[in-house]
Protein backbone atom coordinates (compact mmCIF):
# COMPACT_ATOMS: atom_id res chain seq x y z
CA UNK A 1 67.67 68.70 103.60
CA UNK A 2 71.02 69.47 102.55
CA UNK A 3 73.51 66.52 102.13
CA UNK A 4 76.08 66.86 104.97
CA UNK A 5 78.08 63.65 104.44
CA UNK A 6 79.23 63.96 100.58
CA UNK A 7 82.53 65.29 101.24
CA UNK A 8 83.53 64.49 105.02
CA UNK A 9 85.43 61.61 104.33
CA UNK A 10 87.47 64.14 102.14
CA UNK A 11 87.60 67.02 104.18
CA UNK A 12 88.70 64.94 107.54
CA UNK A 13 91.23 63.31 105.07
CA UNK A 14 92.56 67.02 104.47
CA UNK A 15 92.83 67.83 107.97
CA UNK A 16 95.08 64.34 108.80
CA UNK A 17 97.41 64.85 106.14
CA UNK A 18 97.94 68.80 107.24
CA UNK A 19 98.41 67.90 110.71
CA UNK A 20 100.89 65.07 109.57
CA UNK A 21 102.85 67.64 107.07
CA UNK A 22 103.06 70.11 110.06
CA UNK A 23 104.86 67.37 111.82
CA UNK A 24 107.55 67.25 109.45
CA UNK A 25 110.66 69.20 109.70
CA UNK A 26 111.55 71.88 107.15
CA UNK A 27 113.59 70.61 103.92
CA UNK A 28 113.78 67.20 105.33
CA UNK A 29 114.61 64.88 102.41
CA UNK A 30 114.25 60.44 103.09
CA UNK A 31 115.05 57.68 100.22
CA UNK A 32 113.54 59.10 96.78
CA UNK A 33 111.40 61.22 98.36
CA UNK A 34 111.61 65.25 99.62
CA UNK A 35 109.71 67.28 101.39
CA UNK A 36 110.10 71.09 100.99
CA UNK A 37 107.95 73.67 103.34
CA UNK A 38 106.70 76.78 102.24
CA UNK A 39 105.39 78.89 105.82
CA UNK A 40 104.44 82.45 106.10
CA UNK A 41 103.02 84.32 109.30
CA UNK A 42 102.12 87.56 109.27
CA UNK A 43 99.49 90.35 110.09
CA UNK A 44 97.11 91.96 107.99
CA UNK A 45 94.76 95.03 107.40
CA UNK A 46 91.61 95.49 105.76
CA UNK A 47 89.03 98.40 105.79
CA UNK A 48 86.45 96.46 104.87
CA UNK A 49 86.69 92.76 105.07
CA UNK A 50 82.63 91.99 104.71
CA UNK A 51 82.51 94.74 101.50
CA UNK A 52 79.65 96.01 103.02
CA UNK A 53 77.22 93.22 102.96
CA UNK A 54 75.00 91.79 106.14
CA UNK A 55 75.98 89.23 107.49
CA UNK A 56 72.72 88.78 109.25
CA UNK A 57 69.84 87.32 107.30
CA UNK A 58 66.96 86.81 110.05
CA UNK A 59 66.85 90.25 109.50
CA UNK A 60 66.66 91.68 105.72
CA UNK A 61 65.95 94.87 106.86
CA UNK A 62 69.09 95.38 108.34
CA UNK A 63 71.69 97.82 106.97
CA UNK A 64 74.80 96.55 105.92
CA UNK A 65 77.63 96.05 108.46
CA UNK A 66 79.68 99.03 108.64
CA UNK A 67 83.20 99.85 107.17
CA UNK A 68 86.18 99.17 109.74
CA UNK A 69 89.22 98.24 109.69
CA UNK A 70 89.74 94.67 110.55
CA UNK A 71 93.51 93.32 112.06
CA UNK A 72 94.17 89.93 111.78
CA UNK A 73 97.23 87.44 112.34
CA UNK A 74 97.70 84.77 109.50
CA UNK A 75 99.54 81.68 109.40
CA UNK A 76 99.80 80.04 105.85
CA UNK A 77 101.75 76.58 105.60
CA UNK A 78 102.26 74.07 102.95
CA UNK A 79 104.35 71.41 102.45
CA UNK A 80 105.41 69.97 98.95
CA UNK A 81 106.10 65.96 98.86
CA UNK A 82 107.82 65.42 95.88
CA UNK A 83 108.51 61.77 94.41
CA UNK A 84 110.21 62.44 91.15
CA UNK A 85 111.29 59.15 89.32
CA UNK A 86 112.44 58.37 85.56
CA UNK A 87 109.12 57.10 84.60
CA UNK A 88 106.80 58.45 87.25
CA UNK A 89 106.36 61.42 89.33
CA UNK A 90 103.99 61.97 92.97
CA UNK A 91 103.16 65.84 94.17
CA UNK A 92 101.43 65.82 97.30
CA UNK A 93 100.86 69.39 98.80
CA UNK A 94 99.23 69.92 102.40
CA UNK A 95 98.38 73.23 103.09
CA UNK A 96 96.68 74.84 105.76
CA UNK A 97 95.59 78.01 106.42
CA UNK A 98 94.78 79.86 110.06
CA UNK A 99 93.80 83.33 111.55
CA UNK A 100 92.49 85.10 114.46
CA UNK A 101 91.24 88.42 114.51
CA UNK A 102 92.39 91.25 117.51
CA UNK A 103 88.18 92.66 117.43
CA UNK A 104 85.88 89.82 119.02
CA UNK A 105 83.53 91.50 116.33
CA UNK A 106 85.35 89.95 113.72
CA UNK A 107 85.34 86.73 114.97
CA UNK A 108 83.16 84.94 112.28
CA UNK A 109 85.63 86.05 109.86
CA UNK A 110 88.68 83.84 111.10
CA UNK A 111 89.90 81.08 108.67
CA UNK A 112 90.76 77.42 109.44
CA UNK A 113 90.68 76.33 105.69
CA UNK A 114 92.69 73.00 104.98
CA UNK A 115 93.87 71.60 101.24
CA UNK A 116 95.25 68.13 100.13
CA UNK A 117 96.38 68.90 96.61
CA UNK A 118 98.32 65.95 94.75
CA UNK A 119 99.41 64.98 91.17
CA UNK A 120 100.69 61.53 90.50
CA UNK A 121 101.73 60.13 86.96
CA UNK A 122 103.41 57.37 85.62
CA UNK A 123 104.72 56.31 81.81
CA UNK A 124 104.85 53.13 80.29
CA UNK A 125 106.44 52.05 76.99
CA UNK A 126 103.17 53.54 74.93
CA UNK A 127 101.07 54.43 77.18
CA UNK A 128 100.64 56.93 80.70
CA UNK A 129 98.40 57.52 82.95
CA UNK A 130 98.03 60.22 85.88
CA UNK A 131 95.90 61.53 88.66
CA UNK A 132 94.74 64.94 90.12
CA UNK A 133 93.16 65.52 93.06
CA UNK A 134 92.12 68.28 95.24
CA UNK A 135 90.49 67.86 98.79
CA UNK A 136 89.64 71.44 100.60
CA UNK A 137 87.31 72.46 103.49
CA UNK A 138 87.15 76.56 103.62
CA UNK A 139 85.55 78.87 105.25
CA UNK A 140 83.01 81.15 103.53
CA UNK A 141 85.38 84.23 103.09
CA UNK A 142 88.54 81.54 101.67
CA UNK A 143 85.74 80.45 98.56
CA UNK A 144 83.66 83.44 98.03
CA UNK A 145 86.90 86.34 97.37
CA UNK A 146 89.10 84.81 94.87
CA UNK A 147 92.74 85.03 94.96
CA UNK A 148 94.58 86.60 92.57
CA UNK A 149 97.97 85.08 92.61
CA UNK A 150 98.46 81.50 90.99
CA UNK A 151 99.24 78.97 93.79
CA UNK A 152 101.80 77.41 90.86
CA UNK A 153 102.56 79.23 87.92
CA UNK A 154 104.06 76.03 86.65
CA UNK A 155 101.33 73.39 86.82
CA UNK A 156 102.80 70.89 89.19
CA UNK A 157 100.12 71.90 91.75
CA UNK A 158 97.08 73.29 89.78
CA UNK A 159 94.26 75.84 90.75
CA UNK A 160 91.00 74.29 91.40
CA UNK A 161 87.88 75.43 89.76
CA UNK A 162 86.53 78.83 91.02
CA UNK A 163 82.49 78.25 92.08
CA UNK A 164 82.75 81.34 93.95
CA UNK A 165 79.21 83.24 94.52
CA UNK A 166 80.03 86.34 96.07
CA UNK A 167 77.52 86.11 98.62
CA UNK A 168 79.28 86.87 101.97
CA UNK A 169 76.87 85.66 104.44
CA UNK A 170 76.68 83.55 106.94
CA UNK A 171 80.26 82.97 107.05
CA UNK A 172 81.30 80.56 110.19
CA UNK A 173 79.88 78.11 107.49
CA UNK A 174 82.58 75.89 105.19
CA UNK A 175 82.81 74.45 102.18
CA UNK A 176 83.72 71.20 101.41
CA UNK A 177 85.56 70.50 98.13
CA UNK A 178 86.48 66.90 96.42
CA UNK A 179 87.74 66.83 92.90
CA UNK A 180 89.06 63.98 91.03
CA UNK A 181 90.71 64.01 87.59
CA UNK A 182 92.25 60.81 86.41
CA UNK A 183 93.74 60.91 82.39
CA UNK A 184 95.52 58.27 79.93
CA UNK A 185 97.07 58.90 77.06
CA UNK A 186 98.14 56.35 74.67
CA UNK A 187 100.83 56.80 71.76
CA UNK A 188 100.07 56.09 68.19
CA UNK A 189 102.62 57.45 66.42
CA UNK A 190 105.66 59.49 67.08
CA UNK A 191 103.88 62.52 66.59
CA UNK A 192 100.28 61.67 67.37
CA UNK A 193 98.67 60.52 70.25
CA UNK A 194 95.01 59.94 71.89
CA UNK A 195 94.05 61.39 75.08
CA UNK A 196 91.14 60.13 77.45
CA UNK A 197 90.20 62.78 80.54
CA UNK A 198 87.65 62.64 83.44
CA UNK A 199 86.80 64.91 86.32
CA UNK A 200 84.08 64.56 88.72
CA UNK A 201 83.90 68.06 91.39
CA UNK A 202 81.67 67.74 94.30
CA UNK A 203 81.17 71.16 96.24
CA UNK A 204 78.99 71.10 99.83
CA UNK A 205 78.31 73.67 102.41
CA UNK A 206 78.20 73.17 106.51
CA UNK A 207 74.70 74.82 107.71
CA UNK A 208 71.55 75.89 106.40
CA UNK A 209 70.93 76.36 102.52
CA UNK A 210 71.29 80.23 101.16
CA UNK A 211 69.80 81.46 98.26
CA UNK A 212 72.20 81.69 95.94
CA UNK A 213 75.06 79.49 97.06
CA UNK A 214 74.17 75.90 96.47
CA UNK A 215 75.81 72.03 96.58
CA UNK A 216 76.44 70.58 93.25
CA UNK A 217 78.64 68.20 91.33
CA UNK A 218 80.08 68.52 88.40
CA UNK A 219 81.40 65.07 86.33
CA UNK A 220 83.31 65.70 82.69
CA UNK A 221 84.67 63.05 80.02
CA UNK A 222 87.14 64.40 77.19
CA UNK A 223 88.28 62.37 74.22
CA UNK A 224 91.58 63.97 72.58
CA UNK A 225 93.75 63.51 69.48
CA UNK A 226 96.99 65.18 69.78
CA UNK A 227 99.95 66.11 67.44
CA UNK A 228 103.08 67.37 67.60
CA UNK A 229 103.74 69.32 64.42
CA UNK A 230 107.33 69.91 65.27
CA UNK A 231 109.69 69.98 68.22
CA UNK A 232 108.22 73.41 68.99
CA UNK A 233 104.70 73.25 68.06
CA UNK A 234 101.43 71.06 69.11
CA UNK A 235 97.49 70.92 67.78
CA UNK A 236 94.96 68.76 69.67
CA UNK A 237 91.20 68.25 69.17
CA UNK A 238 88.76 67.16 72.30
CA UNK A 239 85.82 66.01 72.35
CA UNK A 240 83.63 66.97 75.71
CA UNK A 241 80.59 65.99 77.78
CA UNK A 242 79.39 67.11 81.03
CA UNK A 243 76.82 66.98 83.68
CA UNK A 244 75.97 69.52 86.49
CA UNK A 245 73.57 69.06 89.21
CA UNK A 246 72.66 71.52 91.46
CA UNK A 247 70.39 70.87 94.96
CA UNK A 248 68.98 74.05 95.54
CA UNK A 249 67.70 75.09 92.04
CA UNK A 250 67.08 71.60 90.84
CA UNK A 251 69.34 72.09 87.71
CA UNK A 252 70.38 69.51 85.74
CA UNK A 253 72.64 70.96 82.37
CA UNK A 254 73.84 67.93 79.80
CA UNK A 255 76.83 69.42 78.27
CA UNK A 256 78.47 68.30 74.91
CA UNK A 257 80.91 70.36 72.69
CA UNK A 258 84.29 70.24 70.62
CA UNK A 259 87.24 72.31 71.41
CA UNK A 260 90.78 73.03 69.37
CA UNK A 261 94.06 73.39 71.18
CA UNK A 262 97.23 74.89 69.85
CA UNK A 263 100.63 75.29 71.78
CA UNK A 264 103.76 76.52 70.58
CA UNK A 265 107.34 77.48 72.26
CA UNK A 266 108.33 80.80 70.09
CA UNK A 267 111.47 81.29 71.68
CA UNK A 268 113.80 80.37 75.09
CA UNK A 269 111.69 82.80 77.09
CA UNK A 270 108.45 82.68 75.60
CA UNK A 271 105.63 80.30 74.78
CA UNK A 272 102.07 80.88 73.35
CA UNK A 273 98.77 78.79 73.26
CA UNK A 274 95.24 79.22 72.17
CA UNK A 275 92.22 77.11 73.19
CA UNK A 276 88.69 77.74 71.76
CA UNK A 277 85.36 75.56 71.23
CA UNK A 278 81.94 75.17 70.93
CA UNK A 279 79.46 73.81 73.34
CA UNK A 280 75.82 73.49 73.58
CA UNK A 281 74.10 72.77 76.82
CA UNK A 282 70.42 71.51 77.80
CA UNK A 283 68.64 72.60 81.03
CA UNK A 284 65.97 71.98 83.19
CA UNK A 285 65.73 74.31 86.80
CA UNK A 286 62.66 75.10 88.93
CA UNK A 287 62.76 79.65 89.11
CA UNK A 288 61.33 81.08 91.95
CA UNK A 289 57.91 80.81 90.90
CA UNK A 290 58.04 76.87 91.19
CA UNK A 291 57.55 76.75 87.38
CA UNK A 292 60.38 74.19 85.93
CA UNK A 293 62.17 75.24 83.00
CA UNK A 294 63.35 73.23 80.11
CA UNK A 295 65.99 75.05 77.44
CA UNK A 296 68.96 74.96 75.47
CA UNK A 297 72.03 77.58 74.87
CA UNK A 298 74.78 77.23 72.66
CA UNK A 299 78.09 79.33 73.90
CA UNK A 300 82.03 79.38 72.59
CA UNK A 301 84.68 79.31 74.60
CA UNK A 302 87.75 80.85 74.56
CA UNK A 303 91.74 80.77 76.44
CA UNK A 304 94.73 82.47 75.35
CA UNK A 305 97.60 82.44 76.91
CA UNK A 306 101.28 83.34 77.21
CA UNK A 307 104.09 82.45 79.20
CA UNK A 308 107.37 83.76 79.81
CA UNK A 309 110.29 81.90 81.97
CA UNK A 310 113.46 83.39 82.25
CA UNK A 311 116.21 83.27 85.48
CA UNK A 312 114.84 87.02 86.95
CA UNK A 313 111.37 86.50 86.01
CA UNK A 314 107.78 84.39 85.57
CA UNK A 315 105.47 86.12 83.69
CA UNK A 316 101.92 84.35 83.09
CA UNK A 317 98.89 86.69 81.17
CA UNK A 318 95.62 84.56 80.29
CA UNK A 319 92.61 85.99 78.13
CA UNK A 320 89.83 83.75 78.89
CA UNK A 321 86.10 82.85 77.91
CA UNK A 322 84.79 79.80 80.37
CA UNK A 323 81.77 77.97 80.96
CA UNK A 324 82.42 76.79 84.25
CA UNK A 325 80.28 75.14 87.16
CA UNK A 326 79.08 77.46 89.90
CA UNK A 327 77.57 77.66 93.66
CA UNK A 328 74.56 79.72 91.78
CA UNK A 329 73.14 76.80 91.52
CA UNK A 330 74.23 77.04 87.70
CA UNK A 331 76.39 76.91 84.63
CA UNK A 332 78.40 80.52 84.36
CA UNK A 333 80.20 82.18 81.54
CA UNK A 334 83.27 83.69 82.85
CA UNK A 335 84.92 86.48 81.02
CA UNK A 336 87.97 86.86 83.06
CA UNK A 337 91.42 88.61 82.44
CA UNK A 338 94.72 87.34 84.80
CA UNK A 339 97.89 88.57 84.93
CA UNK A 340 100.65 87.19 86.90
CA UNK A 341 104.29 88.56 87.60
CA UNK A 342 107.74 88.19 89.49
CA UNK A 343 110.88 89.62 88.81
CA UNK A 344 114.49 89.05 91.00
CA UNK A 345 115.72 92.52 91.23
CA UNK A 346 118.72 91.63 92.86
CA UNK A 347 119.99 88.38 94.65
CA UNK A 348 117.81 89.79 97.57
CA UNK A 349 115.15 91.44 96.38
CA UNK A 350 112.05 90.05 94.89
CA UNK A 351 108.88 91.71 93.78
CA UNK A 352 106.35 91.07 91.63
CA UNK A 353 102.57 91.54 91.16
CA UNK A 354 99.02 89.56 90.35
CA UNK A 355 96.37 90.59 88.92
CA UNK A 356 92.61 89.07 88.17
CA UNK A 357 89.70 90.52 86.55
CA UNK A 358 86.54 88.36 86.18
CA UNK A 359 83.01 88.94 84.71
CA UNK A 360 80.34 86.01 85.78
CA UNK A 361 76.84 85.74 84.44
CA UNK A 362 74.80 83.05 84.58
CA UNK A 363 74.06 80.55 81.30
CA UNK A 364 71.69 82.16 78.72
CA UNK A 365 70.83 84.89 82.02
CA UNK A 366 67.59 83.15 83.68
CA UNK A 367 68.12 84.65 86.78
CA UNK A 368 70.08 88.13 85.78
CA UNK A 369 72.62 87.37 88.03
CA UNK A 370 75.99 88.99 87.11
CA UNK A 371 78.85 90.24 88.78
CA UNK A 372 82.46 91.76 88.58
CA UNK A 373 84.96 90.97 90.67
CA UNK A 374 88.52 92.95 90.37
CA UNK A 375 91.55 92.08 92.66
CA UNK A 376 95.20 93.15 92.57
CA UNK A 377 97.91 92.38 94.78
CA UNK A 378 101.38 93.46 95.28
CA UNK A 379 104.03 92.31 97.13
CA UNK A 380 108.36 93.26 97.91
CA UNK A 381 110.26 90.42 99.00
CA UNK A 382 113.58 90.82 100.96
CA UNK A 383 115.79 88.15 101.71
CA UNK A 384 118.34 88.27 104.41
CA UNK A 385 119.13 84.55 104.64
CA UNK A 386 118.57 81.77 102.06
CA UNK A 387 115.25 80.24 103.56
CA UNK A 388 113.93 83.24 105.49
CA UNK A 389 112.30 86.85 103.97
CA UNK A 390 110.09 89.67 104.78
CA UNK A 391 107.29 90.46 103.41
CA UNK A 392 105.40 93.34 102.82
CA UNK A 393 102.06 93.44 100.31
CA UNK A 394 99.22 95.46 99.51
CA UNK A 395 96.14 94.48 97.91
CA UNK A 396 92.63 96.21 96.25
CA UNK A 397 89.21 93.90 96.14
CA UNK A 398 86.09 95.83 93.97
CA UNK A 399 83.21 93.82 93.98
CA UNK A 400 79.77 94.57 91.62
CA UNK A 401 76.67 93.02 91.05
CA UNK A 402 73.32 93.61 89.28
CA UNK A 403 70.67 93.79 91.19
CA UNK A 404 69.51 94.29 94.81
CA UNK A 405 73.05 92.73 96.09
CA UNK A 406 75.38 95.30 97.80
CA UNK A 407 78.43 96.24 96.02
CA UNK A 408 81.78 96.83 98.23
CA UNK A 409 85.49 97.51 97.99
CA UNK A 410 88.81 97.28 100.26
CA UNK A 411 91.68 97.59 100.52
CA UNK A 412 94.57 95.34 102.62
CA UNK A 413 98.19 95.68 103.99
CA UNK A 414 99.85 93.02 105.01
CA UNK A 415 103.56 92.07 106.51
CA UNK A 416 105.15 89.16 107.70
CA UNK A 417 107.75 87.01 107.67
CA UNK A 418 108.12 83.72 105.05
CA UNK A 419 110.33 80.66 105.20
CA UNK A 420 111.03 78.62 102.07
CA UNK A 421 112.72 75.78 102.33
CA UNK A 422 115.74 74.66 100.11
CA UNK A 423 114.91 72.05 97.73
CA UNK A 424 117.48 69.41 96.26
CA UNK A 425 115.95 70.04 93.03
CA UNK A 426 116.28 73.89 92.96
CA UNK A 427 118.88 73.41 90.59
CA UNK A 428 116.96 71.86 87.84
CA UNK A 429 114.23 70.11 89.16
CA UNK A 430 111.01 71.25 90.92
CA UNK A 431 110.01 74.86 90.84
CA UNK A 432 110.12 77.05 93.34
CA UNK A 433 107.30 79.90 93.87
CA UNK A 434 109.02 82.35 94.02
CA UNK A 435 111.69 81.57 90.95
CA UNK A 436 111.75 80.79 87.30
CA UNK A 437 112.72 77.28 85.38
C-alpha cells in the first residue's frame, strides 16, 4: 500500500501559505519586513504536450495519444517575504501555479501545483546557523518535464532536487515534496572554519503505484572544513553520508564519500568554482524477477561552474556530474549541461535565454534505464511601465529513452503579461529575477 500521509501535513501547509500570500497586496512593505510579488498570466501553445506517450495503462496495447496542439491559460504567482536584518536574514517564497486548458481532452493536463520555499539564517559572534526548506505538491506534468530556467540565479531561493522520471502517465496524480536542510557553521580561525550540513527529502505520489515512478526519502549528513585563502579565493573539504529508500523497488543505498570545493572571484564580473569527489555506495533492491540484489559501485562526481554579474546581464553555465536521488526507485548519475542568460538591451527591453541538457542512468545500470532530456527556452521582455511587461517566449522539449519507452518532442509559444513588483531593496539589496547584483 502506498503511504498517503507522509507529506500532507506539508503539502496542506503549502496550499495555506499560497492562499495567504495571494491575499497580500503587491509591494506592500510592514515594520522590517517586505513583501514583493512576482505574477504572470498568460496563454500558451504546445504541439505535443504528452510527447507522445499513453496516458492510458489498463490498456498497453494502446497506441500512443496523438500529436495536437494543446492551448492553455497559465497563471504563475509568487510572493517573496523578505526579513533582512544585520545578523539574520528570513526568505519565504509562496508560489502557486494554475491552468486550464480550452480542449476538454486536455483536461488531465491542467496544473494546480503549490510551493512554500524559505531560507532563514542567523549569525552569532562565532558561530551561524540556517535553514532551508521546500514544501511542493505538483501535478505529474510540473515534476516529470524539467524546467530549464533557474527559479533564482542568485541562491536566495534555491532549486530543489530534480527526481524527475519521465514517465508521463497517469497524470491527474501529484506529488508531494518535503525537504529540510538545516546547517551550522562554526569559526575557528579568521580564515578557517567547520561546517556541519543535513538534508532529509521525502517525495510521495497521490494514486496507485507505477512502475517506474516510486516514493522515497532521501536523508544526507556533511562534515566540512573551510578556508579562505585570500579575500578572493576559498577551498573546503566535506565529508558525506547518505541513505535512500525507495518503496516500490525495495532499495536501500548507504552512501559515504569525500568531496573538494574550490571558489574563487577572478574579477568584478566574473567568478569560478569547481566541486568534485568520490563516493561509493552499497545496495540491496528486489529486480523484477523477485530475486534481491546485494552490490556495491564506486562513482566521482563532478560541478563546474561560472558566474557572471554585471548591471545588463546574469550569466550562469554549470558542467555537472551528480549522483542524485530519483523516482526510479534509485540512485542516478546525472550528466547534465545548463546554461542560463539575461541581458537589458535597453531600459525597456529584456531578453535572455535558458538552456538544460541532462543525461540520467541509473547507478551501476541494473535496470538499463537511461534517458535524455533537452529543453531550451527563450523569452523578449518589454516594459512599458516600471512593474508591468509583456511577454513573449518560445520553447523546444526532446525527450529519449532506451528501451521500450516512447520518445517525443514539442515545441511551445507562449505570451502574456508579467507584473513585478518594486522592491525597497532593488537598489542594493535583494535580487530581482529579472536583473543583475
Amino acid at each position: 500500500m502506498r503511504t498517503k500521509r507522509r507529506c500532507s501535513r506539508g503539502a496542506r501547509g503549502a496550499r495555506y501559505a499560497c492562499l495567504i500570500a495571494a491575499a497580500l497586496p503587491f509591494g506592500v512593505a510592514w515594520g522590517d519586513w517586505e513583501a514583493v510579488s512576482d505574477v504572470e498570466m498568460g496563454v500558451e501553445g504546445n504541439d505535443n504536450p504528452r510527447l507522445g506517450q499513453r496516458s492510458d495503462l489498463q490498456d498497453p496495447d494502446a497506441p500512443p495519444d496523438e500529436d495536437h496542439t494543446a492551448v492553455r491559460m497559465f497563471t504563475d504567482a509568487r510572493v517573496q517575504l523578505a526579513n533582512v536584518g544585520p545578523r539574520g536574514n528570513v526568505y519565504l517564497q509562496p508560489r502557486a501555479r494554475l491552468d486550464t486548458y480550452a480542449d476538454e481532452a486536455d483536461d488531465d493536463l491542467q496544473r494546480d501545483d503549490l510551493y512554500l520555499d524559505s531560507n532563514a539564517s542567523y549569525d552569532w559572534t562565532r558561530t551561524s546557523a540556517g535553514l532551508r526548506a521546500n514544501l511542493a505538491r505538483e501535478s505529474i506534468l510540473s515534476t516529470e518535464l524539467l524546467e530549464a530556467e533557474i527559479l533564482d540565479p542568485d541562491g536566495v531561493i534555491v532549486d530543489p532536487i530534480d527526481t524527475e522520471s519521465g514517465r508521463l502517465v497517469l497524470l491527474d496524480e501529484h506529488r508531494n515534496r518535503v525537504l529540510i536542510a538545516p546547517y551550522a557553521d562554526f569559526t575557528v580561525s579568521e580564515r578557517s572554519d567547520v561546517t556541519l550540513e543535513a538534508s532529509h527529502l521525502d517525495i510521495s505520489y497521490t494514486g496507485p503505484e507505477v512502475s517506474g515512478r516510486t516514493d522515497f526519502t532521501d536523508t544526507r549528513l556533511a562534515l566540512g572544513v573551510a578556508r579562505s585563502i585570500d579575500d578572493r579565493t576559498r577551498a573546503e573539504a566535506r565529508l558525506i553520508a547518505s541513505n535512500y529508500e525507495a518503496d516500490l523497488t525495495q532499495n536501500e543505498t548507504d552512501t559515504v564519500g569525500v568531496e573538494g570545493t574550490f571558489r574563487r572571484t577572478l574579477n568584478e564580473a566574473w567568478s569560478f568554482f569547481l566541486s568534485t569527489g568520490l563516493q561509493r555506495s552499497e545496495f540491496r533492491f528486489v529486480d523484477a524477477d523477485g530475486e534481491l540484489v546485494d552490490n556495491a559501485s564506486t562513482d566521482y562526481t563532478l560541478n563546474i561552474g561560472f558566474r557572471k554579474r554585471t548591471v545588463q546581464s546574469t550569466l550562469n553555465l554549470d558542467i555537472q556530474r551528480l549522483l542524485t536521488p530519483n523516482a526510479v526507485g534509485f540512485l542516478t548519475e546525472r550528466n547534465q549541461l545548463r546554461v542560463f542568460y539575461r541581458h537589458r538591451m535597453t531600459e525597456r527591453l529584456t531578453g535572455g535565454f535558458a538552456f538544460r541538457y541532462t543525461d540520467t542512468g541509473v547507478l551501476d545500470d541494473p535496470t538499463g534505464f537511461e534517458r535524455d532530456y533537452t529543453r531550451l527556452d527563450l523569452d523578449l521582455e518589454w516594459a512599458f511601465t516600471p512593474t508591468w511587461s509583456l511577454n513573449v517566449g518560445l520553447g523546444a522539449i526532446d525527450q529519449k529513452f532506451t528501451g521500450d519507452r516512447e520518445d517525443g518532442s514539442a515545441t511551445l509559444f507562449s505570451m502574456g503579461v508579467v507584473y513585478r513588483g518594486l522592491s525597497r531593496q532593488d537598489a542594493g539589496g535583494l535580487p530581482r529575477r529579472d536583473a543583475a547584483p
